[in-house]
C-alpha atoms as a PDB file:
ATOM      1  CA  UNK A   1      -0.264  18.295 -59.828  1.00  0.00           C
ATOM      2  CA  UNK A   2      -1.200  17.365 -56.138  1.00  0.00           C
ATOM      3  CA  UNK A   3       2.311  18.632 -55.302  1.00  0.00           C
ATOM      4  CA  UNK A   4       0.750  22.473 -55.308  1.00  0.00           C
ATOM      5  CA  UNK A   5      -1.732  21.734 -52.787  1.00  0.00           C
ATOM      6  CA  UNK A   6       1.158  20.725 -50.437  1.00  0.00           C
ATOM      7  CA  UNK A   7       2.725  24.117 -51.785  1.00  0.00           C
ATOM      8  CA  UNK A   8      -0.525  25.681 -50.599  1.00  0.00           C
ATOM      9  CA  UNK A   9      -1.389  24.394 -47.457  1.00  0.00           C
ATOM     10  CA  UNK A  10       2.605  24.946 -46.806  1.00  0.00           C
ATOM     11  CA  UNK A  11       2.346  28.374 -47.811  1.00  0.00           C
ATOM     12  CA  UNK A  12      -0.793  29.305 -45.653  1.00  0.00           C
ATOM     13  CA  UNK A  13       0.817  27.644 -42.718  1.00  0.00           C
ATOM     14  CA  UNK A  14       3.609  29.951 -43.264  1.00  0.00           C
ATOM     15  CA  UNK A  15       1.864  33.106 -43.354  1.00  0.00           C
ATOM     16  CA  UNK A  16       0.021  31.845 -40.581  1.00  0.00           C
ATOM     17  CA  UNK A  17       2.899  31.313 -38.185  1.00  0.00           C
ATOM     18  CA  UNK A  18       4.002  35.178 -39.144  1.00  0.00           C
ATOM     19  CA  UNK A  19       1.548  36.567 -37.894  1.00  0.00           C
ATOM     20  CA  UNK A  20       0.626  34.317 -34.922  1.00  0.00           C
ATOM     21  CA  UNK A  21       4.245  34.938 -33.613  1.00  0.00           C
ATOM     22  CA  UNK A  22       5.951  37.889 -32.228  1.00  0.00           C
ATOM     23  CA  UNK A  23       8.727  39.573 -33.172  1.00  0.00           C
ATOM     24  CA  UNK A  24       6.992  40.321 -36.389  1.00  0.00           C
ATOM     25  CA  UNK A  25       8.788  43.161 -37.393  1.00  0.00           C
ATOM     26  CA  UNK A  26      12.390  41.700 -37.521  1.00  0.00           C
ATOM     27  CA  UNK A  27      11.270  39.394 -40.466  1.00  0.00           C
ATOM     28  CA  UNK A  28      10.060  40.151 -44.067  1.00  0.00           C
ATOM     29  CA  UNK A  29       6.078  39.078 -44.328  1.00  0.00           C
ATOM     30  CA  UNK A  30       7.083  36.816 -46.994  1.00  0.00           C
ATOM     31  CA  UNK A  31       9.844  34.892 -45.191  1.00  0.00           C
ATOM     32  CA  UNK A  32       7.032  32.396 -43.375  1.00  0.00           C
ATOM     33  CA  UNK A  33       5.120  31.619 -46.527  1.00  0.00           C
ATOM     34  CA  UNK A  34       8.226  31.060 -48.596  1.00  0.00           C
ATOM     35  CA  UNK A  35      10.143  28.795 -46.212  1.00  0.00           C
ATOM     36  CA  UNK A  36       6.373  26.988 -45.656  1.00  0.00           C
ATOM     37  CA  UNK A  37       5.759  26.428 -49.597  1.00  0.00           C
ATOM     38  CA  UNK A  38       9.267  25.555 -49.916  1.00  0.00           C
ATOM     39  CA  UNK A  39       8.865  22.772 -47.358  1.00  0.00           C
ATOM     40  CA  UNK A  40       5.784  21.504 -47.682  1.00  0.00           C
ATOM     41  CA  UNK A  41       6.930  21.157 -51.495  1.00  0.00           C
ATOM     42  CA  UNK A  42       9.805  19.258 -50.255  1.00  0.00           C
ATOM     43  CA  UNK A  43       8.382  17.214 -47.792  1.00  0.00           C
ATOM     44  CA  UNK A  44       5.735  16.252 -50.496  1.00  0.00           C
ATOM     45  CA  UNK A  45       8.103  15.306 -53.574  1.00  0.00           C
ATOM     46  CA  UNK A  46      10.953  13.564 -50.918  1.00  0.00           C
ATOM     47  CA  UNK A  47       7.502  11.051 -50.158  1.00  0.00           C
ATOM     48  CA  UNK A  48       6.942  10.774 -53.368  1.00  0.00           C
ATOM     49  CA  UNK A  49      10.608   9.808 -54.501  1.00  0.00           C
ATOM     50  CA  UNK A  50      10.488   7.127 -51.743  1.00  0.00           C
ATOM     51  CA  UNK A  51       7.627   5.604 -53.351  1.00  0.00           C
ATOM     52  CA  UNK A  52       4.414   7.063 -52.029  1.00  0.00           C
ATOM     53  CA  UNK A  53       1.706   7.944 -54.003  1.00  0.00           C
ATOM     54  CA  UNK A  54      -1.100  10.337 -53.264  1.00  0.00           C
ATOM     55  CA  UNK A  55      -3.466   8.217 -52.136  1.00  0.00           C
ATOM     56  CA  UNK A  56      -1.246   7.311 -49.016  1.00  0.00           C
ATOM     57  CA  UNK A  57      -2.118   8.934 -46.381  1.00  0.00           C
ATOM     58  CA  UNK A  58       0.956   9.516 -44.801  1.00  0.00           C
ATOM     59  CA  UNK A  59       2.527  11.521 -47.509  1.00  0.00           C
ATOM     60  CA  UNK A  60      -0.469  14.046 -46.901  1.00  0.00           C
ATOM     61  CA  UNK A  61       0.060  14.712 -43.137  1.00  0.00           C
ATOM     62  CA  UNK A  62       3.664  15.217 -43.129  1.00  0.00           C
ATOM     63  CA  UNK A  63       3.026  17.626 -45.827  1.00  0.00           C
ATOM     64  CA  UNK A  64       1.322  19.506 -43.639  1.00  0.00           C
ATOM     65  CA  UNK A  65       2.879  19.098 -40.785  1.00  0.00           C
ATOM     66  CA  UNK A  66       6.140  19.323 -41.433  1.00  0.00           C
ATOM     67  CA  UNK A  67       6.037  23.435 -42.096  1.00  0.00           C
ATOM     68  CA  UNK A  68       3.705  23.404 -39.167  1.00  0.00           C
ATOM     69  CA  UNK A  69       6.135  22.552 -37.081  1.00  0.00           C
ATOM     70  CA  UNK A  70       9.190  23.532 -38.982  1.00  0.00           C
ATOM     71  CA  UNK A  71       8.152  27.398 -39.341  1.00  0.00           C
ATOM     72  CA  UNK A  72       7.159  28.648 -36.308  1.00  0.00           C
ATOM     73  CA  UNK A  73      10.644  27.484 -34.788  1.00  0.00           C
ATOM     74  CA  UNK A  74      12.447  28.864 -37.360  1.00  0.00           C
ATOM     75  CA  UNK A  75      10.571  32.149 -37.783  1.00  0.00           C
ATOM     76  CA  UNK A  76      11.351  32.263 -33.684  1.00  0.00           C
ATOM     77  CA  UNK A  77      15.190  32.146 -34.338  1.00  0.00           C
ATOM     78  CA  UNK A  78      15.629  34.254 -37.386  1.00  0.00           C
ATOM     79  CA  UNK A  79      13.846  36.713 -35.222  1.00  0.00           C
ATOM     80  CA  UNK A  80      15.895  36.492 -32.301  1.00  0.00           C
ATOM     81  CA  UNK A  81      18.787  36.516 -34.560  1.00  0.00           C
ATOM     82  CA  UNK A  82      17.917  39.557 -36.195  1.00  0.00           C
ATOM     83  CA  UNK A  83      16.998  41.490 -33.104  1.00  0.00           C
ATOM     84  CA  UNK A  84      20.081  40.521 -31.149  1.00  0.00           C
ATOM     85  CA  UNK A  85      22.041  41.619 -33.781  1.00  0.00           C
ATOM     86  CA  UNK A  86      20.316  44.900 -34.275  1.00  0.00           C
ATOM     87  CA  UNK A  87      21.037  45.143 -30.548  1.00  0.00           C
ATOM     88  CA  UNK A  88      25.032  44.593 -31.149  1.00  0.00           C
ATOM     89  CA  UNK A  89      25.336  46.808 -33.945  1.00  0.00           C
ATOM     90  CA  UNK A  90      23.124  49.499 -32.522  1.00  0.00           C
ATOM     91  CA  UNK A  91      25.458  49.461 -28.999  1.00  0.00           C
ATOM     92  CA  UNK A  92      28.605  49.110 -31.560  1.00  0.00           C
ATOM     93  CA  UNK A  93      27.473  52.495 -33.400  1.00  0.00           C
ATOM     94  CA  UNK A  94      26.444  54.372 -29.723  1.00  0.00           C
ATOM     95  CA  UNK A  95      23.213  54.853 -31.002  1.00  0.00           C
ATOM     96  CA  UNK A  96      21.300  52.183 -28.290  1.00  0.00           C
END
């Protein structure tokens, strides 16, 4: 059940990163907190298939940390992404 804190604190640092980050309008609101559960989830049951338990901890701090670090830099390129292709499509339709 400790796995859904790491969910949580994944989650927050997500949403978090969204909205600390610019570019905020190329990306859905949910996008942070989804790929921030999703990894602190991961991060948290990978430890614990390698044999740590939850009163390591190790298997805490790169639960958080992992989407702390992770997110931002992907939010930052899915953004950039999205607005340079905006950019190409809007020239492509002579709209831009």
């Amino acid at each position: 059940m400790l796995v859904v804190l790491a969910l949580v604190f994944g989650a927050i640092a997500g949403a978090a990163a969204h909205y600390a980050l610019p570019l905020r309008s190329m990306r859905g609101a949910s996008v942070g907190a989804i790929l921030g559960a999703l990894l602190g989830t991961g991060t948290w049951t990978a430890l614990t298939w390698a044999g740590m338990g939850p009163d390591s901890g190790w298997i805490w701090l790169l639960s958080i940390a992992v989407p702390v670090i992770v997110v931002p830099i992907a939010l930052l390129v899915v953004s950039r992404l999205r607005a340079a292709r905006d950019a190409r499509t809007q020239r492509e339709l002579g709209i831009a």
